[in-house]
Protein backbone atom coordinates (compact mmCIF):
# COMPACT_ATOMS: atom_id res chain seq x y z
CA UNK A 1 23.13 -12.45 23.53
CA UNK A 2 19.96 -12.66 25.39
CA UNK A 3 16.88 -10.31 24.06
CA UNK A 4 13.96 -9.57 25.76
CA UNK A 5 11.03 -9.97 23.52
CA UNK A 6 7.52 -9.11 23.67
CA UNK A 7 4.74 -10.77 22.86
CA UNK A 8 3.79 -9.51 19.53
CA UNK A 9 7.36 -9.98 18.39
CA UNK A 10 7.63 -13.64 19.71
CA UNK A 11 4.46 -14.53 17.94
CA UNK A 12 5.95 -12.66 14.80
CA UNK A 13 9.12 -14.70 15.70
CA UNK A 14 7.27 -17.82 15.95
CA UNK A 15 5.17 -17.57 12.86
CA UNK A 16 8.25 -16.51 10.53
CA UNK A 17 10.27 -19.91 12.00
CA UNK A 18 7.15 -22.13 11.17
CA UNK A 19 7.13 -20.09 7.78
CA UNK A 20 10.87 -20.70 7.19
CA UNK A 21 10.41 -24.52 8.15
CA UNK A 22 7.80 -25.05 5.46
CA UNK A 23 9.85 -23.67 2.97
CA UNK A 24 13.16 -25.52 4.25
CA UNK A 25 15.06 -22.08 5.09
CA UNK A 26 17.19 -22.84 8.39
CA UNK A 27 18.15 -19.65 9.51
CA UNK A 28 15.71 -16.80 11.19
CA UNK A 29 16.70 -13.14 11.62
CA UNK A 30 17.01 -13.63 15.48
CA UNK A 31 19.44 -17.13 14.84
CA UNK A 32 21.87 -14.97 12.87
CA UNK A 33 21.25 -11.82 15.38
CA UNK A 34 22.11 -14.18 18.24
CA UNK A 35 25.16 -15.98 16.40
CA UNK A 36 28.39 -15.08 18.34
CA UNK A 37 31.77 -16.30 16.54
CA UNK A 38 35.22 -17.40 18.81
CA UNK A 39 38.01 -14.94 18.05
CA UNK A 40 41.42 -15.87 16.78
CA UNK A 41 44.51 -14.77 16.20
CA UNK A 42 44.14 -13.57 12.66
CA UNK A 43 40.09 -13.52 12.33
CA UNK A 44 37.67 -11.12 10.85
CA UNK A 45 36.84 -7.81 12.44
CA UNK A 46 33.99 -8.11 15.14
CA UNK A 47 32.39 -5.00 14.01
CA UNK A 48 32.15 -5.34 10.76
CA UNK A 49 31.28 -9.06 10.75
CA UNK A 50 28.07 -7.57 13.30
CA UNK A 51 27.24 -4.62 10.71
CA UNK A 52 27.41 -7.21 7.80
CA UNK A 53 24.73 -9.71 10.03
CA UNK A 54 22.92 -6.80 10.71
CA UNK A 55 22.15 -5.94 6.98
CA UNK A 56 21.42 -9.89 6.28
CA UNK A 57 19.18 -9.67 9.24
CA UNK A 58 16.92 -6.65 7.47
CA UNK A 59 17.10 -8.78 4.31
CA UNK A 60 15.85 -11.97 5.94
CA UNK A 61 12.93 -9.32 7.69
CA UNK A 62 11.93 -8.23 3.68
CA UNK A 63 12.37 -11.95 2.57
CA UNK A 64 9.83 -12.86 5.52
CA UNK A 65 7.35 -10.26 4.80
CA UNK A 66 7.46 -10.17 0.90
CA UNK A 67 6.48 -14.24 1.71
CA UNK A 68 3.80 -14.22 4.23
CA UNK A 69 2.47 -11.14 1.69
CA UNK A 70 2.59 -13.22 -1.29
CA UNK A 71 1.07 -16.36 0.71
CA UNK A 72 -1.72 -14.25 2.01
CA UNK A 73 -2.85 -13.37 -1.76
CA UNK A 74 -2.18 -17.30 -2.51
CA UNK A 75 -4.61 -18.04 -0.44
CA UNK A 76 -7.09 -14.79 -0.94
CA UNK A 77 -6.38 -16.45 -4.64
CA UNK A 78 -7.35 -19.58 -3.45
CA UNK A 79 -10.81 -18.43 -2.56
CA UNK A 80 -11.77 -16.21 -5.28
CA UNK A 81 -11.19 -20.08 -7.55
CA UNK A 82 -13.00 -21.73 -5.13
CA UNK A 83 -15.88 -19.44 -4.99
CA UNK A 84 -15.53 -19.17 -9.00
CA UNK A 85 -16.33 -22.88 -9.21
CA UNK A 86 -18.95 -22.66 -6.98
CA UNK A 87 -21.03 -20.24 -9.13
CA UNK A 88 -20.72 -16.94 -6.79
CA UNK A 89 -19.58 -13.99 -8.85
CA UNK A 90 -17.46 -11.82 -7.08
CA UNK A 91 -17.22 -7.79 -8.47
CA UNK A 92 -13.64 -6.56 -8.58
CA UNK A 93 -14.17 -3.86 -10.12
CA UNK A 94 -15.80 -1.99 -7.05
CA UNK A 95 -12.90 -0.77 -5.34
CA UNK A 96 -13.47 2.04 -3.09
CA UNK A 97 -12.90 6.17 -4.72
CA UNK A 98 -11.08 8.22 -2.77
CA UNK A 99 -11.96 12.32 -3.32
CA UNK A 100 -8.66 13.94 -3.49
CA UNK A 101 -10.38 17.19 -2.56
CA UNK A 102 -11.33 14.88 0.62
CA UNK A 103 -7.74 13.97 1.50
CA UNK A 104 -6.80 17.61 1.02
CA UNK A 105 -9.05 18.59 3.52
CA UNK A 106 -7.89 15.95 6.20
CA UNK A 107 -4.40 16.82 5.57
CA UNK A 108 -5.14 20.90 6.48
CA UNK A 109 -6.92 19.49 9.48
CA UNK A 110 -3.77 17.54 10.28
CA UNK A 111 -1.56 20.34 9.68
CA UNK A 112 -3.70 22.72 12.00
CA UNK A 113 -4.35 20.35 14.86
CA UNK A 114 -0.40 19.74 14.73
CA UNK A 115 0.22 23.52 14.72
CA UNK A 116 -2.29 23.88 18.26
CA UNK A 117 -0.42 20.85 19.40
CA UNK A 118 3.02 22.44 19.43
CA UNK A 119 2.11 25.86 20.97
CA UNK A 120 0.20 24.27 23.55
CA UNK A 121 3.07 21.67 24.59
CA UNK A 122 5.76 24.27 24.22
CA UNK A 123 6.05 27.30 22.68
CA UNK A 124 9.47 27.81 21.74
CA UNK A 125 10.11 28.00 17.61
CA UNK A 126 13.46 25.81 18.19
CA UNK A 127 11.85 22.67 19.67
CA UNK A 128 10.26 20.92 17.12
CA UNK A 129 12.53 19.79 13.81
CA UNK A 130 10.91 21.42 10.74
């Protein structure tokens, strides 16, 4: 089964293999996507052997991102040490406040802009899914 891919997802692709190969896991979401079994006489049902690969494939998608976010804050880890040995002091404890009154705001805004978006595109009550 031949899937046209584009860029983005071939470098996604390409980065989760390498991943994978570092941490001696064979198969990739796209390998078991692209697997095609020979039917026989008394085999398994095609369509539910598919929906079955399908659901391995999204676990093998929140395998490879729960790694690559757990190696990112590795190595963010990694430098905080480094920098710790070093001497420089790095403040964790300024973390940015959000004003819920702020976000509030911005939401209404939202809301508005979206209401002037649908009666300009088209009027009619039963187009848009409330």
């Amino acid at each position: 089964m031949e899937l046209e891919l584009d860029v983005h997802m071939q470098r996604r692709l390409d980065k989760q293999k390498k991943l994978f190969a570092q941490l001696g896991i064979h198969l990739d979401a796209l390998t078991i996507h692209e697997k095609a079994f020979s039917n026989k006489l008394r085999g398994y049902d095609p369509d539910e052997v598919d929906s079955f690969l399908d659901e391995v494939i999204k676990d093998y998608e929140r395998f490879y991102a729960t790694i690559a976010d757990l190696m990112d804050k590795w190595q963010e880890q990694q430098i905080v040490l480094r920098d710790i040995k070093a001497g420089v002091k790095h403040d964790v404890s300024m973390k940015p406040t959000i004003d819920p009154a702020q976000i509030e705001d911005i939401v209404l805004q939202m809301e508005l802009n979206l209401k002037q978006i649908r009666a300009t595109l088209r009027p009619e009550q039963d187009f848009f899914i409330e």
